[in-house]
N, C-alpha and C. Protein backbone atom coordinates (compact mmCIF):
# COMPACT_ATOMS: atom_id res chain seq x y z
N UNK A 1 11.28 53.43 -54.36
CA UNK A 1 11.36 54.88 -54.38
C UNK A 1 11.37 55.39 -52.95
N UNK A 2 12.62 56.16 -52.67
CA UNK A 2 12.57 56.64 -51.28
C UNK A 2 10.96 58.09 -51.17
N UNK A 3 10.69 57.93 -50.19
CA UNK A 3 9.33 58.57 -49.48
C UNK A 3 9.81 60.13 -50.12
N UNK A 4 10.99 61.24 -49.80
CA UNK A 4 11.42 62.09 -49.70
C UNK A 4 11.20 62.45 -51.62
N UNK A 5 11.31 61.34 -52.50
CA UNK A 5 11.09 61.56 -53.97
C UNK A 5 9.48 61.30 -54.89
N UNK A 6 8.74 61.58 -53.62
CA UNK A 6 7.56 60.88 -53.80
C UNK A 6 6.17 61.83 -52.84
N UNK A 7 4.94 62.34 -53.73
CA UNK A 7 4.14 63.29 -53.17
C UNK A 7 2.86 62.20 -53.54
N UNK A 8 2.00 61.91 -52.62
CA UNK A 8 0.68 61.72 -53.00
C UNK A 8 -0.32 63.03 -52.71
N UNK A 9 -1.01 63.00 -54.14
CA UNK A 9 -1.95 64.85 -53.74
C UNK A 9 -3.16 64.05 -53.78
N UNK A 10 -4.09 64.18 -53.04
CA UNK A 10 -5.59 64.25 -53.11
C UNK A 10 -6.39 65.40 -53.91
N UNK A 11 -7.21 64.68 -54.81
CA UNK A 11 -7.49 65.88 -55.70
C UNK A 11 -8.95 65.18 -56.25
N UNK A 12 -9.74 65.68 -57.20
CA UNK A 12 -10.91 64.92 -57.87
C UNK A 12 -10.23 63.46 -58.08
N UNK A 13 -9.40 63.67 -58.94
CA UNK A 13 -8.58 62.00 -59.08
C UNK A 13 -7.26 62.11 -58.37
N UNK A 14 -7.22 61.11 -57.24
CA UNK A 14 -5.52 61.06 -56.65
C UNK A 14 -4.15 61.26 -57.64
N UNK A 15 -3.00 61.71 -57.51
CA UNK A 15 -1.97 61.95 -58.16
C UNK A 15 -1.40 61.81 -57.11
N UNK A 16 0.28 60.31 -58.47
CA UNK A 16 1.47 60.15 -57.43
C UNK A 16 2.20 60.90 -58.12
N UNK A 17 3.04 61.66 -57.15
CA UNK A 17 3.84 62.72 -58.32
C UNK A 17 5.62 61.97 -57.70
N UNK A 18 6.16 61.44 -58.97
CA UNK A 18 7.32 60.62 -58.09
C UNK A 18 8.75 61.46 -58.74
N UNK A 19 9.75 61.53 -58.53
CA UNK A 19 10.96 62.45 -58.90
C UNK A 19 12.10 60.96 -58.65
N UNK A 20 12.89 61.30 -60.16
CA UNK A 20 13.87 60.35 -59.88
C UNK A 20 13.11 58.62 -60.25
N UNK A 21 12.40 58.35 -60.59
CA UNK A 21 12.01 57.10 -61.02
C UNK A 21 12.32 56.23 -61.97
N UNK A 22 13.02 54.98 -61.36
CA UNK A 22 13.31 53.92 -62.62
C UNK A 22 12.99 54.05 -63.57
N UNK A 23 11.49 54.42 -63.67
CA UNK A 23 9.87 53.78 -64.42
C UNK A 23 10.28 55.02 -65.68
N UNK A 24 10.66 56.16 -65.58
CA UNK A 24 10.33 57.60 -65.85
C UNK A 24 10.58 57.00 -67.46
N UNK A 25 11.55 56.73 -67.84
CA UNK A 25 11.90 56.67 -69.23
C UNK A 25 11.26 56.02 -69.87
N UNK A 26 10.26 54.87 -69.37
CA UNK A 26 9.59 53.88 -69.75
C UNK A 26 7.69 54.60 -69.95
N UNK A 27 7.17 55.46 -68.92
CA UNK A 27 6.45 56.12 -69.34
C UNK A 27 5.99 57.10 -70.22
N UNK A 28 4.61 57.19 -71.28
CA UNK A 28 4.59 58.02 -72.10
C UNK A 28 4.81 59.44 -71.69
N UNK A 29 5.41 60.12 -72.37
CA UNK A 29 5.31 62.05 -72.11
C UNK A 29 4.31 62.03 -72.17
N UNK A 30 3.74 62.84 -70.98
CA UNK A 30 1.99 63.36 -70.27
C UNK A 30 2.04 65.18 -71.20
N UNK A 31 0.88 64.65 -72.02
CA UNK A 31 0.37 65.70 -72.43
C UNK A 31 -1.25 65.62 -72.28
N UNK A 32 -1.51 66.69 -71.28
CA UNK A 32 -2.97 67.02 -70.86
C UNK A 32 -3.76 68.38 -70.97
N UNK A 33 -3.75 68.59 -72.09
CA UNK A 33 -4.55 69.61 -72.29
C UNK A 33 -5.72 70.27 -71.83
N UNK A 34 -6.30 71.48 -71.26
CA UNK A 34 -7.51 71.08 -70.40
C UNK A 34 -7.86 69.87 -69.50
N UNK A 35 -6.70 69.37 -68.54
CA UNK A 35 -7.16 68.72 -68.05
C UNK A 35 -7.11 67.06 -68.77
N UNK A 36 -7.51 67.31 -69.81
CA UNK A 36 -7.72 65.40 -70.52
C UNK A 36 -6.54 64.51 -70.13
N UNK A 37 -6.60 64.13 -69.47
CA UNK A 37 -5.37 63.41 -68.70
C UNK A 37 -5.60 61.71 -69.87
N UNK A 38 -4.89 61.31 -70.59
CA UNK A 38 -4.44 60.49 -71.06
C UNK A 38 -4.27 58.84 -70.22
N UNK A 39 -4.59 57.71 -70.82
CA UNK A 39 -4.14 56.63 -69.86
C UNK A 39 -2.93 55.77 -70.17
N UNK A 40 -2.47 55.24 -69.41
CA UNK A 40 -1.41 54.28 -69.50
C UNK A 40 -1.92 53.05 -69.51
N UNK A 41 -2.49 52.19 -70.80
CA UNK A 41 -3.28 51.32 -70.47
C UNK A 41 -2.35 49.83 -70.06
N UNK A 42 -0.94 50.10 -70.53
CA UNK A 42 -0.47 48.87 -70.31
C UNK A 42 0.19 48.49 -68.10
N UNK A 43 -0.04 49.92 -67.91
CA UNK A 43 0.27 50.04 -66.18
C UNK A 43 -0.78 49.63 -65.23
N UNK A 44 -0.93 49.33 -64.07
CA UNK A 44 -1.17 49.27 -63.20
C UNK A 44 -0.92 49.82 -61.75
N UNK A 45 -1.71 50.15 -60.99
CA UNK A 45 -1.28 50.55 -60.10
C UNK A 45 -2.09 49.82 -58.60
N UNK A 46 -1.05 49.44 -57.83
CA UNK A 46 -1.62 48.30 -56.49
C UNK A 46 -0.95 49.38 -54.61
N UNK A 47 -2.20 50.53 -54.84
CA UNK A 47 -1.87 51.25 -53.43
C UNK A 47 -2.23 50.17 -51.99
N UNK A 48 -1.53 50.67 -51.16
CA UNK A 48 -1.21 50.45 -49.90
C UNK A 48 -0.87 51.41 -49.16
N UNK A 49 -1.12 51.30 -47.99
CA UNK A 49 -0.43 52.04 -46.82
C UNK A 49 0.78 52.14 -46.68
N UNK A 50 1.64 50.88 -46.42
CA UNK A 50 2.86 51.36 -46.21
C UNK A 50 3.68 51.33 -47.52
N UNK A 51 2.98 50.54 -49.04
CA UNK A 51 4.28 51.03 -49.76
C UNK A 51 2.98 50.25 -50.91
N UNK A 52 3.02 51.25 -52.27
CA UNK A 52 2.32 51.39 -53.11
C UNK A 52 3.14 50.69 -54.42
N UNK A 53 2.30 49.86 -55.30
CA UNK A 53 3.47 49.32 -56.51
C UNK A 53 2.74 50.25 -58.19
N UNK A 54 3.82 50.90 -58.56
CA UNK A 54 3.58 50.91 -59.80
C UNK A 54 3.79 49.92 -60.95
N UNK A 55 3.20 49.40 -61.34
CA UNK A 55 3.61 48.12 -62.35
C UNK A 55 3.83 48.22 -64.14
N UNK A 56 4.31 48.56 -64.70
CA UNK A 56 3.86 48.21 -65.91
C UNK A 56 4.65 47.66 -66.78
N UNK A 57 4.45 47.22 -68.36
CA UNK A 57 4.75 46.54 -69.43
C UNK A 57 6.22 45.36 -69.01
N UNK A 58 6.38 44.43 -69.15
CA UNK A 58 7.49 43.76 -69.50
C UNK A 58 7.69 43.89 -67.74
N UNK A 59 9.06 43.95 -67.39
CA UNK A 59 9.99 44.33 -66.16
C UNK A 59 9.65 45.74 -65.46
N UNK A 60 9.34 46.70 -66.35
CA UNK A 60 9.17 48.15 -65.84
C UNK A 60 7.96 48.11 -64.18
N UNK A 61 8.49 48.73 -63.57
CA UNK A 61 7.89 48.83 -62.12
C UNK A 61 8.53 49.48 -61.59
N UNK A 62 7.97 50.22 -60.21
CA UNK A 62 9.18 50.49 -59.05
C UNK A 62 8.07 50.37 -57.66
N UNK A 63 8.37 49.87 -56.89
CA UNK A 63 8.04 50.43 -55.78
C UNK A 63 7.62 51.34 -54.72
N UNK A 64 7.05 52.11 -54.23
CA UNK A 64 6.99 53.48 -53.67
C UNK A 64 6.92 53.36 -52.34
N UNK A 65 7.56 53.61 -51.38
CA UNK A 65 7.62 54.04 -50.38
C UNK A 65 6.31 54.58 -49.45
N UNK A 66 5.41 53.68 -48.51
CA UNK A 66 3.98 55.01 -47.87
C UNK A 66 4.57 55.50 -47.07
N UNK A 67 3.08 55.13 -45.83
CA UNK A 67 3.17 55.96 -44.78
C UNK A 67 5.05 55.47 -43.53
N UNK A 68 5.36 56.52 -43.48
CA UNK A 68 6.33 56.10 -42.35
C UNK A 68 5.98 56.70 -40.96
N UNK A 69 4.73 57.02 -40.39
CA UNK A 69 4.42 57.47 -39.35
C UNK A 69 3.03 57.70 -39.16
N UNK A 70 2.42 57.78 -37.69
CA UNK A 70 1.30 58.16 -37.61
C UNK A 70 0.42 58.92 -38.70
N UNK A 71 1.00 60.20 -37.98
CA UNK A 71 0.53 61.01 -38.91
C UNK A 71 0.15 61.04 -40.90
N UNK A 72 1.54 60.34 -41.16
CA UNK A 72 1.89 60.51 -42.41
C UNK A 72 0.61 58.45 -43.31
N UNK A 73 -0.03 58.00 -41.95
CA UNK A 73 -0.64 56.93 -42.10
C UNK A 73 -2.14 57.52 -42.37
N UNK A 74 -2.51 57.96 -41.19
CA UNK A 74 -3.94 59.07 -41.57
C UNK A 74 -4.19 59.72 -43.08
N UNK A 75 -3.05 60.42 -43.88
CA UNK A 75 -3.30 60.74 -45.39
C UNK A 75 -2.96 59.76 -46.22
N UNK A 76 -2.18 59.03 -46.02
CA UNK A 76 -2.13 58.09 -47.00
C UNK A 76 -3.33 56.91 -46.74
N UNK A 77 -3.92 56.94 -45.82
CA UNK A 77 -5.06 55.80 -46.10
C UNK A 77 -5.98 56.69 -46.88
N UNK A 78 -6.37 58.04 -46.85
CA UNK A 78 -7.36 58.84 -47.51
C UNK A 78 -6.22 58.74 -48.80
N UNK A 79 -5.73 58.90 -49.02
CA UNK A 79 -5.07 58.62 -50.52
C UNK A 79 -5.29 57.62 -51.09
N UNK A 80 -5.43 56.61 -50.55
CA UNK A 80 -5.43 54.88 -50.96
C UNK A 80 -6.88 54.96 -51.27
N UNK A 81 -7.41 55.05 -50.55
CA UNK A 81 -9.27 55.58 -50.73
C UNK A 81 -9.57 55.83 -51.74
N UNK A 82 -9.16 57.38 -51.79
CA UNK A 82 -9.70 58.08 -52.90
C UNK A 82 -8.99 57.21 -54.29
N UNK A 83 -7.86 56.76 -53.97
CA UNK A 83 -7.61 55.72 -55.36
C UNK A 83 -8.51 54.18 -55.70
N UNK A 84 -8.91 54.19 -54.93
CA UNK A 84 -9.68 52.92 -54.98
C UNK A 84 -11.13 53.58 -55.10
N UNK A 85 -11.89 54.57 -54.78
CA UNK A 85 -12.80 55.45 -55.53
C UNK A 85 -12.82 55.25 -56.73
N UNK A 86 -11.67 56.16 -57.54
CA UNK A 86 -11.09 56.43 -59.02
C UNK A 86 -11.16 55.15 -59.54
N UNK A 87 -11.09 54.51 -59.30
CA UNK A 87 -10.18 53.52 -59.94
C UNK A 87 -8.65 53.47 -60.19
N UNK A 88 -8.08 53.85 -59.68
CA UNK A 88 -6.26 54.41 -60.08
C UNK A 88 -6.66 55.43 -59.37
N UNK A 89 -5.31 56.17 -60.01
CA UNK A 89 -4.51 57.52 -60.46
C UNK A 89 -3.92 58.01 -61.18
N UNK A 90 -3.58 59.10 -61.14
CA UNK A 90 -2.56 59.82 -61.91
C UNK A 90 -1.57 59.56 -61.56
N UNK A 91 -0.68 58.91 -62.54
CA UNK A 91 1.03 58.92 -61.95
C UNK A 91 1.55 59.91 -63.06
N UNK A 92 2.85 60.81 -62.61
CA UNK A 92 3.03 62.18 -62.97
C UNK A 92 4.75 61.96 -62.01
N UNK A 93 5.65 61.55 -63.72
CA UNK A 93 6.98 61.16 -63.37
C UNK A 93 8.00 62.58 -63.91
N UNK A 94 8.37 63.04 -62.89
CA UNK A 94 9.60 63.85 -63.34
C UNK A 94 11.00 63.33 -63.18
N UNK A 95 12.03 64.39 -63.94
CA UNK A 95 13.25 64.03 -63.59
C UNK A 95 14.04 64.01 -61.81
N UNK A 96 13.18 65.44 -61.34
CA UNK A 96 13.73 65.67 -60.59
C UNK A 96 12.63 66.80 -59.86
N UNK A 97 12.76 66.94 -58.42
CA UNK A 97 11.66 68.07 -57.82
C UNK A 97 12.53 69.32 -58.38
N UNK A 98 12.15 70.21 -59.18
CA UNK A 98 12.53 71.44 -58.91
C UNK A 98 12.64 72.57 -58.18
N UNK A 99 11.18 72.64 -57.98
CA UNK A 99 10.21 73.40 -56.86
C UNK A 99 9.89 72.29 -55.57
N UNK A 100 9.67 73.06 -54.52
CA UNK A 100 8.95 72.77 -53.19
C UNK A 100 7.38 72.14 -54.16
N UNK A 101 6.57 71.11 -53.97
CA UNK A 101 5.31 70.64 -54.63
C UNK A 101 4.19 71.80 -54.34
N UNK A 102 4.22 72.56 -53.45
CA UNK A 102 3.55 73.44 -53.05
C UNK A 102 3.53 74.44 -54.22
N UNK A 103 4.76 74.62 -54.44
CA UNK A 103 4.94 75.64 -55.71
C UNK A 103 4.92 75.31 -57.19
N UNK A 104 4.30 73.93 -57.35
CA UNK A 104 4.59 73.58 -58.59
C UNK A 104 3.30 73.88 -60.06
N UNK A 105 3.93 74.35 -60.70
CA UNK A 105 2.97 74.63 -61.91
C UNK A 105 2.23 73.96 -62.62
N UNK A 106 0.95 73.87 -61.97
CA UNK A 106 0.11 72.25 -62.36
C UNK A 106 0.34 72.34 -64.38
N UNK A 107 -0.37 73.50 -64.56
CA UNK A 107 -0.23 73.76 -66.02
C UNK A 107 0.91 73.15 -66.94
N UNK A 108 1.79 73.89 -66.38
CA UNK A 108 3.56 73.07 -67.24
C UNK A 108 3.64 71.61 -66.87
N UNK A 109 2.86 71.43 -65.63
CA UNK A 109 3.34 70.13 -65.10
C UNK A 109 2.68 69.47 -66.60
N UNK A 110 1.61 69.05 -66.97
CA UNK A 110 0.66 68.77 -67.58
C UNK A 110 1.01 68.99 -69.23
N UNK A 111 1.96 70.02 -69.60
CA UNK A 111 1.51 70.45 -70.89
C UNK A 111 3.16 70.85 -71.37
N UNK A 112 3.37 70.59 -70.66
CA UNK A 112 5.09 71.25 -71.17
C UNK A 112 6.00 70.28 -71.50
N UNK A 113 5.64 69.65 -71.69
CA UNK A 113 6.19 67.97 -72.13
C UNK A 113 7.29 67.42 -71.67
N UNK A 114 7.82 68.23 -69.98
CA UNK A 114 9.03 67.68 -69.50
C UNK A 114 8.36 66.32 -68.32
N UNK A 115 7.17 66.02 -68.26
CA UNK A 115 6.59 65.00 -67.00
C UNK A 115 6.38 63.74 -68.16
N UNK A 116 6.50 62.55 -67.97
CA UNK A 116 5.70 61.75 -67.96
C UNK A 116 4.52 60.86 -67.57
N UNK A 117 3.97 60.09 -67.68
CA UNK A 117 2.91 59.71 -66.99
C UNK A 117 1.12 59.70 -67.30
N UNK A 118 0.42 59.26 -66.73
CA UNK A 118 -1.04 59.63 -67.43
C UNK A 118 -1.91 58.55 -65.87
N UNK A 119 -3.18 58.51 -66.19
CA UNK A 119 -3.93 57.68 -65.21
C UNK A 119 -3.83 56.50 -65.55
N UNK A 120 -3.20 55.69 -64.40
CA UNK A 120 -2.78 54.83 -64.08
C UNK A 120 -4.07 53.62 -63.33
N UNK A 121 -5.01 52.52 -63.76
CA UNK A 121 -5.88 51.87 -63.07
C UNK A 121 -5.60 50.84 -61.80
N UNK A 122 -6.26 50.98 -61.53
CA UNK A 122 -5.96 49.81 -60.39
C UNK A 122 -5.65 48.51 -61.09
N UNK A 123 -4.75 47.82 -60.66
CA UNK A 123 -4.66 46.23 -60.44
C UNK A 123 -6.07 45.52 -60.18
């Protein structure tokens, strides 16, 4: 997954929010009501600094792209952290970015049944 289709948010539980993903069709539709974020028990997830693996069932996986710079190394090690805190994350697969992530509607993200995805455990 190129870097540019791909947001890590720091939050109570980390979220990879990825656009354009192999994986997308293969993950359950994320429905989270209040929050109850759902798991993907057959996935895995193995963060890193420079490039994070989503894993799951059979062949399904993709790759993700980290840090490509100083700067962009400093949040993604606090990302990797806080996932190894959690235990996982949230992975949170769309078709496509619509919005700037800044602008995105956590609510619909969550409940509108166009995302896939759910919390994802560590490897």
């Amino acid at each position: 997954m190129p870097r540019e289709n791909t947001h890590f948010v720091l939050g109570p539980v980390p979220l990879l929010l990825l656009a354009g993903a192999p994986i997308h069709s293969v993950l359950p539709v994320l429905h989270a009501p209040g929050g109850r974020m759902p798991s993907c028990p057959e996935w895995r997830l193995m963060p890193r600094l420079t490039m994070s693996v989503v894993d799951g069932p059979g062949d399904a996986g993709c790759l993700v792209q980290g840090a490509r710079s100083q700067e962009e190394a400093e949040a993604m090690a606090q990302w990797c952290d806080a996932a190894e805190q959690a235990g996982g994350a949230v992975v949170v697969s769309l078709d496509s970015f619509d919005v700037p992530p800044e602008d995105i509607d956590w609510d619909e993200l969550f409940t509108g049944g166009r995302s896939r995805g759910g919390f994802v455990a560590m490897a």
